[in-house]
Protein backbone atom coordinates (compact mmCIF):
# COMPACT_ATOMS: atom_id res chain seq x y z
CA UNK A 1 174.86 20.21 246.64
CA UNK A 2 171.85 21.74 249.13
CA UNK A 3 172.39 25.27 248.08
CA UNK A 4 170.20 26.64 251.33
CA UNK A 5 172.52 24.71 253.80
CA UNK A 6 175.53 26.26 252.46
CA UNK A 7 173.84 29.34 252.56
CA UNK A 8 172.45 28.62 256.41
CA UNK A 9 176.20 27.92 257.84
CA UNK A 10 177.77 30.79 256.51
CA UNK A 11 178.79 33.91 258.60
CA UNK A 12 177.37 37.32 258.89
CA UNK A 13 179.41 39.19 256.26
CA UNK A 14 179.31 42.18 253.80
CA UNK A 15 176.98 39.88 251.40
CA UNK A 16 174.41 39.17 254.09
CA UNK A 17 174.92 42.85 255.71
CA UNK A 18 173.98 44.41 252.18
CA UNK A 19 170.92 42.65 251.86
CA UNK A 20 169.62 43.13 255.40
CA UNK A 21 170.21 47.16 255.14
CA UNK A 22 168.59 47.49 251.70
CA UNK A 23 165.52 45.40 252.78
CA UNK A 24 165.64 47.73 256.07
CA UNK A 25 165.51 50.95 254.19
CA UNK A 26 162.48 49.78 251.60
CA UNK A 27 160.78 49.05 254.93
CA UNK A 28 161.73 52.14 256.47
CA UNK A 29 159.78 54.63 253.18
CA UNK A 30 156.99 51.64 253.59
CA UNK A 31 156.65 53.06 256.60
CA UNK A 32 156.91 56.20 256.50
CA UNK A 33 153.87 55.57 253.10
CA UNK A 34 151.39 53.73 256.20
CA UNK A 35 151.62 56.62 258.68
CA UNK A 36 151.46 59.77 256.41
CA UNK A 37 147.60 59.80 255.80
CA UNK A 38 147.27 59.38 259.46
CA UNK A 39 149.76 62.21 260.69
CA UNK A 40 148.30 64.46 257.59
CA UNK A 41 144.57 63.72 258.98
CA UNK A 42 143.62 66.66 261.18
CA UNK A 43 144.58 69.21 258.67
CA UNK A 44 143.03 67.08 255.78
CA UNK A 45 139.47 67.20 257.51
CA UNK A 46 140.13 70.85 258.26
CA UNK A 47 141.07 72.12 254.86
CA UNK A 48 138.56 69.92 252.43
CA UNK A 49 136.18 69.79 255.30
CA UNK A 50 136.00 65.98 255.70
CA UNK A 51 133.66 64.52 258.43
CA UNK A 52 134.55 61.66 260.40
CA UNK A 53 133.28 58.67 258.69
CA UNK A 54 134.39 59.98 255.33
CA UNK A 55 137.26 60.15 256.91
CA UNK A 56 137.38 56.91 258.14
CA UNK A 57 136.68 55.78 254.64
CA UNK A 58 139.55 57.86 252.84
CA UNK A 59 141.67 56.22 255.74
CA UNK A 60 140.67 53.18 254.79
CA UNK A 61 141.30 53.20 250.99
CA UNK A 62 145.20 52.19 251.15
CA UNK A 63 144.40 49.03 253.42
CA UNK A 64 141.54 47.87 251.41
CA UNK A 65 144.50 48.28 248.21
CA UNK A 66 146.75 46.36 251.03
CA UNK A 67 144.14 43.65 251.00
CA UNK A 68 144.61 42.95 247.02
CA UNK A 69 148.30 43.75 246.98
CA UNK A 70 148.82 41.40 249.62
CA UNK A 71 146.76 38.92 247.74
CA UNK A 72 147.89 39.00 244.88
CA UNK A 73 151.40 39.98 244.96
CA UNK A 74 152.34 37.25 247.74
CA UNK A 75 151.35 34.61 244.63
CA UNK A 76 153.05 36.32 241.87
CA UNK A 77 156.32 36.47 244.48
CA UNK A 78 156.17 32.53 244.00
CA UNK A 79 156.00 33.22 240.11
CA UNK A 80 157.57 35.52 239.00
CA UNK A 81 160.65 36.04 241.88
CA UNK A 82 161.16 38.03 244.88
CA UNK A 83 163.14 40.55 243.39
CA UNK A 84 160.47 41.97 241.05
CA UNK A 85 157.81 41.57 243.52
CA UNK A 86 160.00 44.26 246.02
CA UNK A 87 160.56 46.68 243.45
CA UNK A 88 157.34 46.63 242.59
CA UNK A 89 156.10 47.11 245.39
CA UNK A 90 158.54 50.18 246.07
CA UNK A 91 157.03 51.79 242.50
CA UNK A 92 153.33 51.66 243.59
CA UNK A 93 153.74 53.02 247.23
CA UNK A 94 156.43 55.92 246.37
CA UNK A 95 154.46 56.76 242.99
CA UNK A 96 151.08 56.55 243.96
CA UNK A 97 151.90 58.22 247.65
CA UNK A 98 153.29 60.98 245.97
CA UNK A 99 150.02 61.42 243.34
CA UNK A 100 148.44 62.19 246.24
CA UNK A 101 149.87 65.43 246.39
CA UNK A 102 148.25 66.65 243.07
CA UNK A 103 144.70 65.77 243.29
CA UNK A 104 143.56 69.25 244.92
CA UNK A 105 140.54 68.54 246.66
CA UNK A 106 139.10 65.32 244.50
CA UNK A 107 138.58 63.25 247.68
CA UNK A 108 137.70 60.25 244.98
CA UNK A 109 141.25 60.84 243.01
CA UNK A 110 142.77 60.76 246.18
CA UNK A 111 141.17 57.71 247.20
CA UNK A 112 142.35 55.92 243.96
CA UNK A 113 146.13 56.77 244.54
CA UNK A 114 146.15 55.32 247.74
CA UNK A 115 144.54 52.37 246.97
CA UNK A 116 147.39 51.98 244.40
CA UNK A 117 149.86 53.08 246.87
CA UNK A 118 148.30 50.39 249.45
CA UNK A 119 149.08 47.18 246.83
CA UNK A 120 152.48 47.78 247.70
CA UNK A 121 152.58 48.68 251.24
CA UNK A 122 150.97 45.53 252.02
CA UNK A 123 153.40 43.12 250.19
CA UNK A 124 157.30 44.75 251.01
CA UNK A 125 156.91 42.98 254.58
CA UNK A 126 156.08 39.19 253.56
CA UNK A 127 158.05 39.82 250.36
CA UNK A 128 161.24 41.75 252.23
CA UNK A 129 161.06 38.55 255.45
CA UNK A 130 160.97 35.91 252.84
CA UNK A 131 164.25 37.43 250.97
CA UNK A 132 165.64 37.65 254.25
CA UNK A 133 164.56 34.05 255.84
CA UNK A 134 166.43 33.02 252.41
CA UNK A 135 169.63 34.71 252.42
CA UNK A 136 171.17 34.87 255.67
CA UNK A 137 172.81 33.07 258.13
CA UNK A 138 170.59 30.58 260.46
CA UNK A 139 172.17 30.89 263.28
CA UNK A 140 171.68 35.17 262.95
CA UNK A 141 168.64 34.80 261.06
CA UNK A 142 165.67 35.02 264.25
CA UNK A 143 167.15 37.95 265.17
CA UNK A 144 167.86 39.57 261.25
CA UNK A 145 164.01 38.82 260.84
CA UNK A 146 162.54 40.15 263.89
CA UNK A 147 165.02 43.59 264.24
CA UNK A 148 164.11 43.71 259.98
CA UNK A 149 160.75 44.92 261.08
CA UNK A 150 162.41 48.24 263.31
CA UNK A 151 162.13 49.86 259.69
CA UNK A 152 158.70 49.78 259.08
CA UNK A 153 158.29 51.43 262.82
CA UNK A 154 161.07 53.70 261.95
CA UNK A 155 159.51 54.95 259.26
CA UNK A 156 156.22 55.72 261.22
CA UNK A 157 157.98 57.40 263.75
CA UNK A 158 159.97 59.59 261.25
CA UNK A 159 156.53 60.40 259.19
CA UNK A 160 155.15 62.04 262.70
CA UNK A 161 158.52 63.64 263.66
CA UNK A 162 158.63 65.49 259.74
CA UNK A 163 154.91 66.34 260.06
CA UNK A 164 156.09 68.66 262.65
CA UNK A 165 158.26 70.39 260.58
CA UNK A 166 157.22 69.75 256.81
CA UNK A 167 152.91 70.46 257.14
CA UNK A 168 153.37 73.90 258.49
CA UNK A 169 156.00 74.54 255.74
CA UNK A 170 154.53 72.34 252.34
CA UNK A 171 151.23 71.99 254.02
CA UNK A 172 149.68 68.35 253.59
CA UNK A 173 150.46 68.22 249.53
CA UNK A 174 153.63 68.54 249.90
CA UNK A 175 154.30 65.86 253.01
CA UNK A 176 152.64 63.56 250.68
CA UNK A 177 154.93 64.64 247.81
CA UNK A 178 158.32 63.48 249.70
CA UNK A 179 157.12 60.30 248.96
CA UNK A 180 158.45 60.54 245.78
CA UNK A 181 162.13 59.90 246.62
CA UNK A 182 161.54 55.99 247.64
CA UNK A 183 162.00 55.36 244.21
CA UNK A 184 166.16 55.91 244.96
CA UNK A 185 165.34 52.07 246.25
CA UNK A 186 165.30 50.35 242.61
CA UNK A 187 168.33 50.39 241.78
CA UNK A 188 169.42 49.62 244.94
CA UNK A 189 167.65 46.22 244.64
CA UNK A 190 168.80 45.55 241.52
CA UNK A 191 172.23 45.85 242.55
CA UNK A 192 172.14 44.14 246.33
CA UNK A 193 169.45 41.65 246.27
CA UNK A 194 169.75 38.56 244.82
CA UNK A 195 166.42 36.39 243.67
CA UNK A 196 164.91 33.12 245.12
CA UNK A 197 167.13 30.20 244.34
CA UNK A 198 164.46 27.71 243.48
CA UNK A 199 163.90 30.76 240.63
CA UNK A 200 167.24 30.45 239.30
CA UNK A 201 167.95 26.74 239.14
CA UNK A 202 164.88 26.46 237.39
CA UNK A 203 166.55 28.58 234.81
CA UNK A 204 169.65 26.47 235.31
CA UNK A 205 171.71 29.61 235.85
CA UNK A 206 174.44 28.22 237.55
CA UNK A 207 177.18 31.03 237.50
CA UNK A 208 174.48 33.27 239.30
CA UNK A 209 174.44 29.91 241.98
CA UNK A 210 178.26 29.99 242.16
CA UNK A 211 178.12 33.91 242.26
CA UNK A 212 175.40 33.83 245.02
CA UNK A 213 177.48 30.90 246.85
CA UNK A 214 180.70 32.66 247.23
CA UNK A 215 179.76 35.74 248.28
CA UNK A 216 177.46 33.85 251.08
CA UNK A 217 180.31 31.02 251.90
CA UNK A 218 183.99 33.06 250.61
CA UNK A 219 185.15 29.65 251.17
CA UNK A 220 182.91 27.36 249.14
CA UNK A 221 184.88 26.45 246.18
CA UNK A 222 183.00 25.27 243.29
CA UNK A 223 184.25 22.15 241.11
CA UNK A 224 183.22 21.88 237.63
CA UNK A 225 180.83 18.38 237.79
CA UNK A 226 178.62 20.25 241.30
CA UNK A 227 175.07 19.82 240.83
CA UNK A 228 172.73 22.11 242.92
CA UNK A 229 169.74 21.36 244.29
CA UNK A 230 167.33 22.65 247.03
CA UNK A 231 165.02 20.90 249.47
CA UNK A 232 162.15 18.47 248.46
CA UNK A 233 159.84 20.34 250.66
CA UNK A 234 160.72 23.58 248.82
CA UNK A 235 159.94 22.03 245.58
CA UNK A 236 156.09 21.82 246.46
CA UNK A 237 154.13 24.55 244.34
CA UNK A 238 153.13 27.60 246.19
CA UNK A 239 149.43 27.79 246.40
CA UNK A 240 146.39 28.34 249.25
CA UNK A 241 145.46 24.60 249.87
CA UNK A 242 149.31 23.47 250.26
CA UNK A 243 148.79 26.21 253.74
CA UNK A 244 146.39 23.53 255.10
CA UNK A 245 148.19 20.40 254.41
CA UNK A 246 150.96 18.43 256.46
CA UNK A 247 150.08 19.54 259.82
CA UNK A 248 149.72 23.10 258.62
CA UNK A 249 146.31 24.01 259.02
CA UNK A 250 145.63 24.45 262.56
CA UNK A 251 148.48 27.37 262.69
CA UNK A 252 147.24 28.53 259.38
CA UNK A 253 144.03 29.88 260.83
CA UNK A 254 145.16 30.97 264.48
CA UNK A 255 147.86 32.97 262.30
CA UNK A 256 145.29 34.04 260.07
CA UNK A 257 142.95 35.29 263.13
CA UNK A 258 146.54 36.72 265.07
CA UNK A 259 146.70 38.95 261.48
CA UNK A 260 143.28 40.15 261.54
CA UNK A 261 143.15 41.71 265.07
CA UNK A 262 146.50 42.86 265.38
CA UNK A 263 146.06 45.43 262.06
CA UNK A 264 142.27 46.35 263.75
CA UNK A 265 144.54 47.68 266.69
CA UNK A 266 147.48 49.18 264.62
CA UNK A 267 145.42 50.61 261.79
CA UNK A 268 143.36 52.11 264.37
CA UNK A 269 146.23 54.44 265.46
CA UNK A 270 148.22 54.61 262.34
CA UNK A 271 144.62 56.78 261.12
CA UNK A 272 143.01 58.12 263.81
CA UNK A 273 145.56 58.48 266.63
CA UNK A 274 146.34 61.72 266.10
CA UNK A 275 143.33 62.91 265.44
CA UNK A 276 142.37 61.12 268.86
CA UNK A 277 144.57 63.21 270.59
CA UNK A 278 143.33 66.74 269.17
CA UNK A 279 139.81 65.61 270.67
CA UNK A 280 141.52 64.75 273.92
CA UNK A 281 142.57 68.88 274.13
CA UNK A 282 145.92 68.35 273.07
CA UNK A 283 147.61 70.80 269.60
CA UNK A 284 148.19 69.34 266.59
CA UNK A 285 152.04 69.38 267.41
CA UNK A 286 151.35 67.71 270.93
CA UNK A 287 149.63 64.76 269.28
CA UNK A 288 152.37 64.49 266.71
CA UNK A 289 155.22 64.33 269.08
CA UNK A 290 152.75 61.99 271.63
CA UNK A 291 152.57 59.98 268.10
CA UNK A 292 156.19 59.51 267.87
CA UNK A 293 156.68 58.52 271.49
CA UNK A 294 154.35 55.47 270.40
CA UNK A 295 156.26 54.48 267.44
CA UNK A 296 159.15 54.97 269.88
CA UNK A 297 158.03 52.92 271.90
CA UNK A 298 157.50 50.21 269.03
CA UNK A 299 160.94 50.76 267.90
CA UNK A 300 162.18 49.56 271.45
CA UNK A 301 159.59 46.85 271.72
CA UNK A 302 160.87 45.53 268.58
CA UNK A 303 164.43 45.29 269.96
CA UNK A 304 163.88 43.67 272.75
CA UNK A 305 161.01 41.45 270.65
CA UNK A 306 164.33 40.22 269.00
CA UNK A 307 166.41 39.17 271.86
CA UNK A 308 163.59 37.75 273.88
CA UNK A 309 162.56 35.35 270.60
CA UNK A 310 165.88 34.27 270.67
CA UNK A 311 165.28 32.78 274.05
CA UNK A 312 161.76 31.36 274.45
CA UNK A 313 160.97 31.34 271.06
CA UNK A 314 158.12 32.91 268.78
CA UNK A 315 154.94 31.87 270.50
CA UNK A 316 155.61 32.60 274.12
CA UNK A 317 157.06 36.18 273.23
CA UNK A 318 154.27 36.99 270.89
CA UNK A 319 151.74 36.15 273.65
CA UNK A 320 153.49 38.11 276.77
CA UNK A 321 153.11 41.44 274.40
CA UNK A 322 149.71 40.60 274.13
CA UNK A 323 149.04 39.90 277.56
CA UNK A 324 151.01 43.68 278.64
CA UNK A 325 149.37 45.28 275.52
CA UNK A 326 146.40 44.64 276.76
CA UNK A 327 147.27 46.27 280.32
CA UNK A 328 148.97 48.88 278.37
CA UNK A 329 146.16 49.96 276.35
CA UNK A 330 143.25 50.14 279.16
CA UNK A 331 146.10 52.51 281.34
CA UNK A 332 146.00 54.61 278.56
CA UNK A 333 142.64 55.27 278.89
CA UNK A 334 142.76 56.48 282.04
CA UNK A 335 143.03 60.12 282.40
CA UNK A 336 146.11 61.42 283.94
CA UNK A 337 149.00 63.75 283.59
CA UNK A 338 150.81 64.47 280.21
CA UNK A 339 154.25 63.03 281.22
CA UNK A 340 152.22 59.96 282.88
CA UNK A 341 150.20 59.58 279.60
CA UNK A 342 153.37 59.69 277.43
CA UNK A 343 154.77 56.91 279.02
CA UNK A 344 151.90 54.47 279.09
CA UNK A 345 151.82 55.32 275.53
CA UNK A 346 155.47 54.48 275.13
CA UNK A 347 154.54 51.14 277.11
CA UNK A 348 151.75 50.91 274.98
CA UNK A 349 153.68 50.92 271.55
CA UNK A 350 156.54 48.94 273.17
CA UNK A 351 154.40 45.74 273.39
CA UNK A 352 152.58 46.44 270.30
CA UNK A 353 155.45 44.85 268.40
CA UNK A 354 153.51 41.23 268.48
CA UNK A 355 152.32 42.05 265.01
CA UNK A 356 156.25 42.56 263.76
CA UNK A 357 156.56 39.58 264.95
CA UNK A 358 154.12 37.48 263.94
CA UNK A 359 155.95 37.56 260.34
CA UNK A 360 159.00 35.42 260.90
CA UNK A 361 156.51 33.08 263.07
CA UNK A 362 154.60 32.86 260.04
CA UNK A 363 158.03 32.42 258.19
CA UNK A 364 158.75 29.63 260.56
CA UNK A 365 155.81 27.86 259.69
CA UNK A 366 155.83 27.02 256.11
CA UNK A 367 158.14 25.31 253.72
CA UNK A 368 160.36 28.10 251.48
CA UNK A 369 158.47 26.81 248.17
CA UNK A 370 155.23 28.19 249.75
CA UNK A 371 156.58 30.50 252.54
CA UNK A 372 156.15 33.93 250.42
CA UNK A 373 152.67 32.68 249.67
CA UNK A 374 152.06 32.04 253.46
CA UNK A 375 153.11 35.18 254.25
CA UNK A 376 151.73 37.11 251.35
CA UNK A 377 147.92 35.47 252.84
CA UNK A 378 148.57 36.99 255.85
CA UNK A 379 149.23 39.92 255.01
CA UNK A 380 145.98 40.17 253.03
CA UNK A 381 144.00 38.85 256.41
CA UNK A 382 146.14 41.62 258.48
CA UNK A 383 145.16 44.54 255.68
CA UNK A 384 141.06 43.36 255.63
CA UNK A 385 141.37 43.72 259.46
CA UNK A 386 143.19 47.29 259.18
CA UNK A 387 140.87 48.02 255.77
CA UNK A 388 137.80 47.45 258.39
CA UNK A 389 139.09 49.22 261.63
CA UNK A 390 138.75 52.68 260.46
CA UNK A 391 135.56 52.78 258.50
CA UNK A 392 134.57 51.35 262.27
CA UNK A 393 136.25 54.16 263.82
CA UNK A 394 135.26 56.55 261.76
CA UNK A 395 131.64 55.74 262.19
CA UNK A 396 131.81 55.36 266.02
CA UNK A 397 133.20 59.23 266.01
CA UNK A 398 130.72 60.42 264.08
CA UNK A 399 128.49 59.06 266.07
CA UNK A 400 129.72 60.61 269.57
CA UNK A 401 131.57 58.11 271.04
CA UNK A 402 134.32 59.44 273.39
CA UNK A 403 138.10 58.73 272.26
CA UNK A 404 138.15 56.39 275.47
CA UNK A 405 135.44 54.54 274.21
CA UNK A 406 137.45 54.29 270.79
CA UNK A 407 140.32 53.18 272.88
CA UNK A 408 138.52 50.73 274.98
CA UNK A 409 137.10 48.61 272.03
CA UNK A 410 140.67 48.01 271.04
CA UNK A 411 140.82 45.37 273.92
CA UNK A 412 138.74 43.07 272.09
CA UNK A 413 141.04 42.49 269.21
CA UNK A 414 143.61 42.52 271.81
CA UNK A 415 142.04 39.40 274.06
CA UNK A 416 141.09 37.79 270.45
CA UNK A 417 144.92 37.46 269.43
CA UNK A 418 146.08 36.26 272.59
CA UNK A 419 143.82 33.70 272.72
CA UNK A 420 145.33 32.47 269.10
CA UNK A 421 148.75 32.73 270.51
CA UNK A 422 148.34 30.62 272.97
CA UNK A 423 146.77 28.24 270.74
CA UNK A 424 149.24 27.77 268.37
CA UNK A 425 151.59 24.78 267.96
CA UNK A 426 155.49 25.00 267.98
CA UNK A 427 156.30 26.11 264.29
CA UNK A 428 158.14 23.16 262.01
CA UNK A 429 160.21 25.27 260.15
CA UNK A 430 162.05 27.44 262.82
């Protein structure tokens, strides 16, 4: 018996539903881990008198963590299980985050902790889609994938909406310190997340099959002589070279480059953003809340990303978002009203969601035995583009450039990925 088609035609139920919110939730604190340096930033380089490129570099020191953690946690996903990967990746970013808050003003401490904090933000998304591509229900499962990524979003958009409220009160220790309460996830994964299933038949754990099977399928009935199996294809072993094989590698690399320049853009703003702002004229409060209307806006964007997969597919929705990004971001450079600049940034964030989605394309693409491993690459590729992008930043600042310039040089990366999208070759595994 072909344990993943049984688990493909079931129905959305409580089984599938559990899964989905815990996985939603981990990505949701992942989240809110990405955006707090960023949201924290203005009052950082105020109070331990930071200049812009060390800024930039401080910025950077999670993403270049991201880059390893990404690396290395994506293969040890194909080892050692899903499961453990996830929780360990909620330990490192909640832990670490929250070390932050007690380094007083050892800028190379601080650095440390969030490169330790940055090993697991980078993994929870390729770990968290490949849990989810898994276990749930094909015919739901486009849409469970792309909506799965609202949470990281969520979570930025929460980190600027508490800055508001929790810097003025516990100053920028203690915003870091909240981090501390992701750990509440751990034993929620325990409890709702099942492993990989090539995992357990390797151990030859059948009741945890038969467990798994019934709550997927409540009417698969198991007979005593069944014999599970998986796919062939999922069988291969998950490693670098098998990315490049079978008709694989010409995606592998447009993906790869799609990664890159999508976290050059997105780190860009999850750093320096509000900080951007301040130098516009706006109050540390007006950025903030201008920073939450963009990760509003790639809430919405996200949505919508969802539905409009379901009908043209991955490619051809990833590439319009590029193509309105990329109108999106030069109108914000043009000066204007506040109200008028709110919504092009809401625009702006809205089809920013191509990255989100790039991860269940890159799901599509691979076979399950190597899919974590496919994903887990490019999320290393995205991280080295977002580890780069703010040293970058950070440097052009210091050096005078004008925030429009900043914003301007974002529509390279931007004509860069849609060039790759429209490359690309209809995924085999969709």
């Amino acid at each position: 018996m072909n344990v993943h088609r049984t688990i493909d035609n079931g129905k959305m139920n409580n089984f599938f539903g559990s899964i989905w919110i815990v996985l939603f939730f981990a990505l949701v604190v992942d989240g809110f881990d990405q955006a707090v340096y960023g949201a924290a930033l203005p009052v950082l380089m105020k109070e331990l008198n930071l200049d812009p490129t060390v800024s930039g570099l401080l910025g950077s020191a999670s993403l270049w963590g991201s880059v390893l953690g990404a690396l290395l946690l994506g293969f040890l996903t194909d080892k050692i299980g899903r499961k453990k990967t996830l929780n360990a990746c909620v330990f490192l970013f909640s832990f670490f985050t929250a070390l932050c808050a007690m380094v007083g003003s050892n800028i190379y401490l601080f650095a440390i902790w969030r490169f330790f904090a940055g090993m697991g933000i980078a993994a929870i998304t390729p770990v968290s889609n490949a849990i989810l591509s898994e276990y749930s229900p094909k015919k739901s499962r486009r849409f469970l994938l792309t909506t799965n990524g609202i949470g990281v979003t969520l979570g930025q958009m929460t980190t600027s909406l508490l800055a508001v409220w929790l810097i003025p009160l516990l100053g920028w220790r203690g915003f870091f310190g909240v981090s501390i309460f992701g750990l509440i996830l751990i034993p929620l994964v325990v409890k709702f997340i099942p492993e990989t299933m090539i995992l357990i038949l390797k151990k030859n754990d059948k009741k945890e099959v038969v467990s798994i099977l019934t709550k997927a399928d409540p009417s698969f009935v198991p007979q005593a002589d069944d014999e599970y199996a998986v796919d062939e294809e999922q069988k291969v072993k998950g490693s670098v070279g098998e990315l490049f094989k079978n008709g694989l590698a010409w995606n592998t690399i447009l993906i790869w480059i799609m990664f890159f320049v999508n976290m050059c853009i997105i780190s860009t703003f999850l750093v320096w953003f509000p900080k951007i702002v301040t130098l516009m004229g706006y109050e540390l409060k007006s950025a903030l809340l201008l920073n939450t209307i963009y990760f509003l806006g790639s809430c919405c964007g996200f949505i919508l990303a969802g539905k409009v997969a379901e009908k043209i597919g991955y490619k051809y929705t990833i590439l319009t978002y590029y193509i309105l990004n990329g109108i999106f971001l030069f109108l914000v450079t043009i000066k204007t009203s506040t109200f008028i600049f709110g919504v092009i940034l809401f625009l702006f964030g809205f089809t920013l969601m191509m990255q989100g989605m790039l991860y269940p394309f890159t799901a599509a693409n691979y076979p399950l035995a190597v899919r974590a491993t496919g994903l887990g690459i490019g999320a290393s590729v995205t991280r080295l583009g977002g580890a780069i992008a703010p040293i970058v930043i950070g440097i052009l600042i210091a050096q005078g450039m004008t925030p429009v310039g900043v914003l301007r040089i974002l529509l390279i990366p931007v004509v860069l990925g849609a060039v790759a999208a429209a490359l690309t070759r209809k995924p085999g595994f969709e």
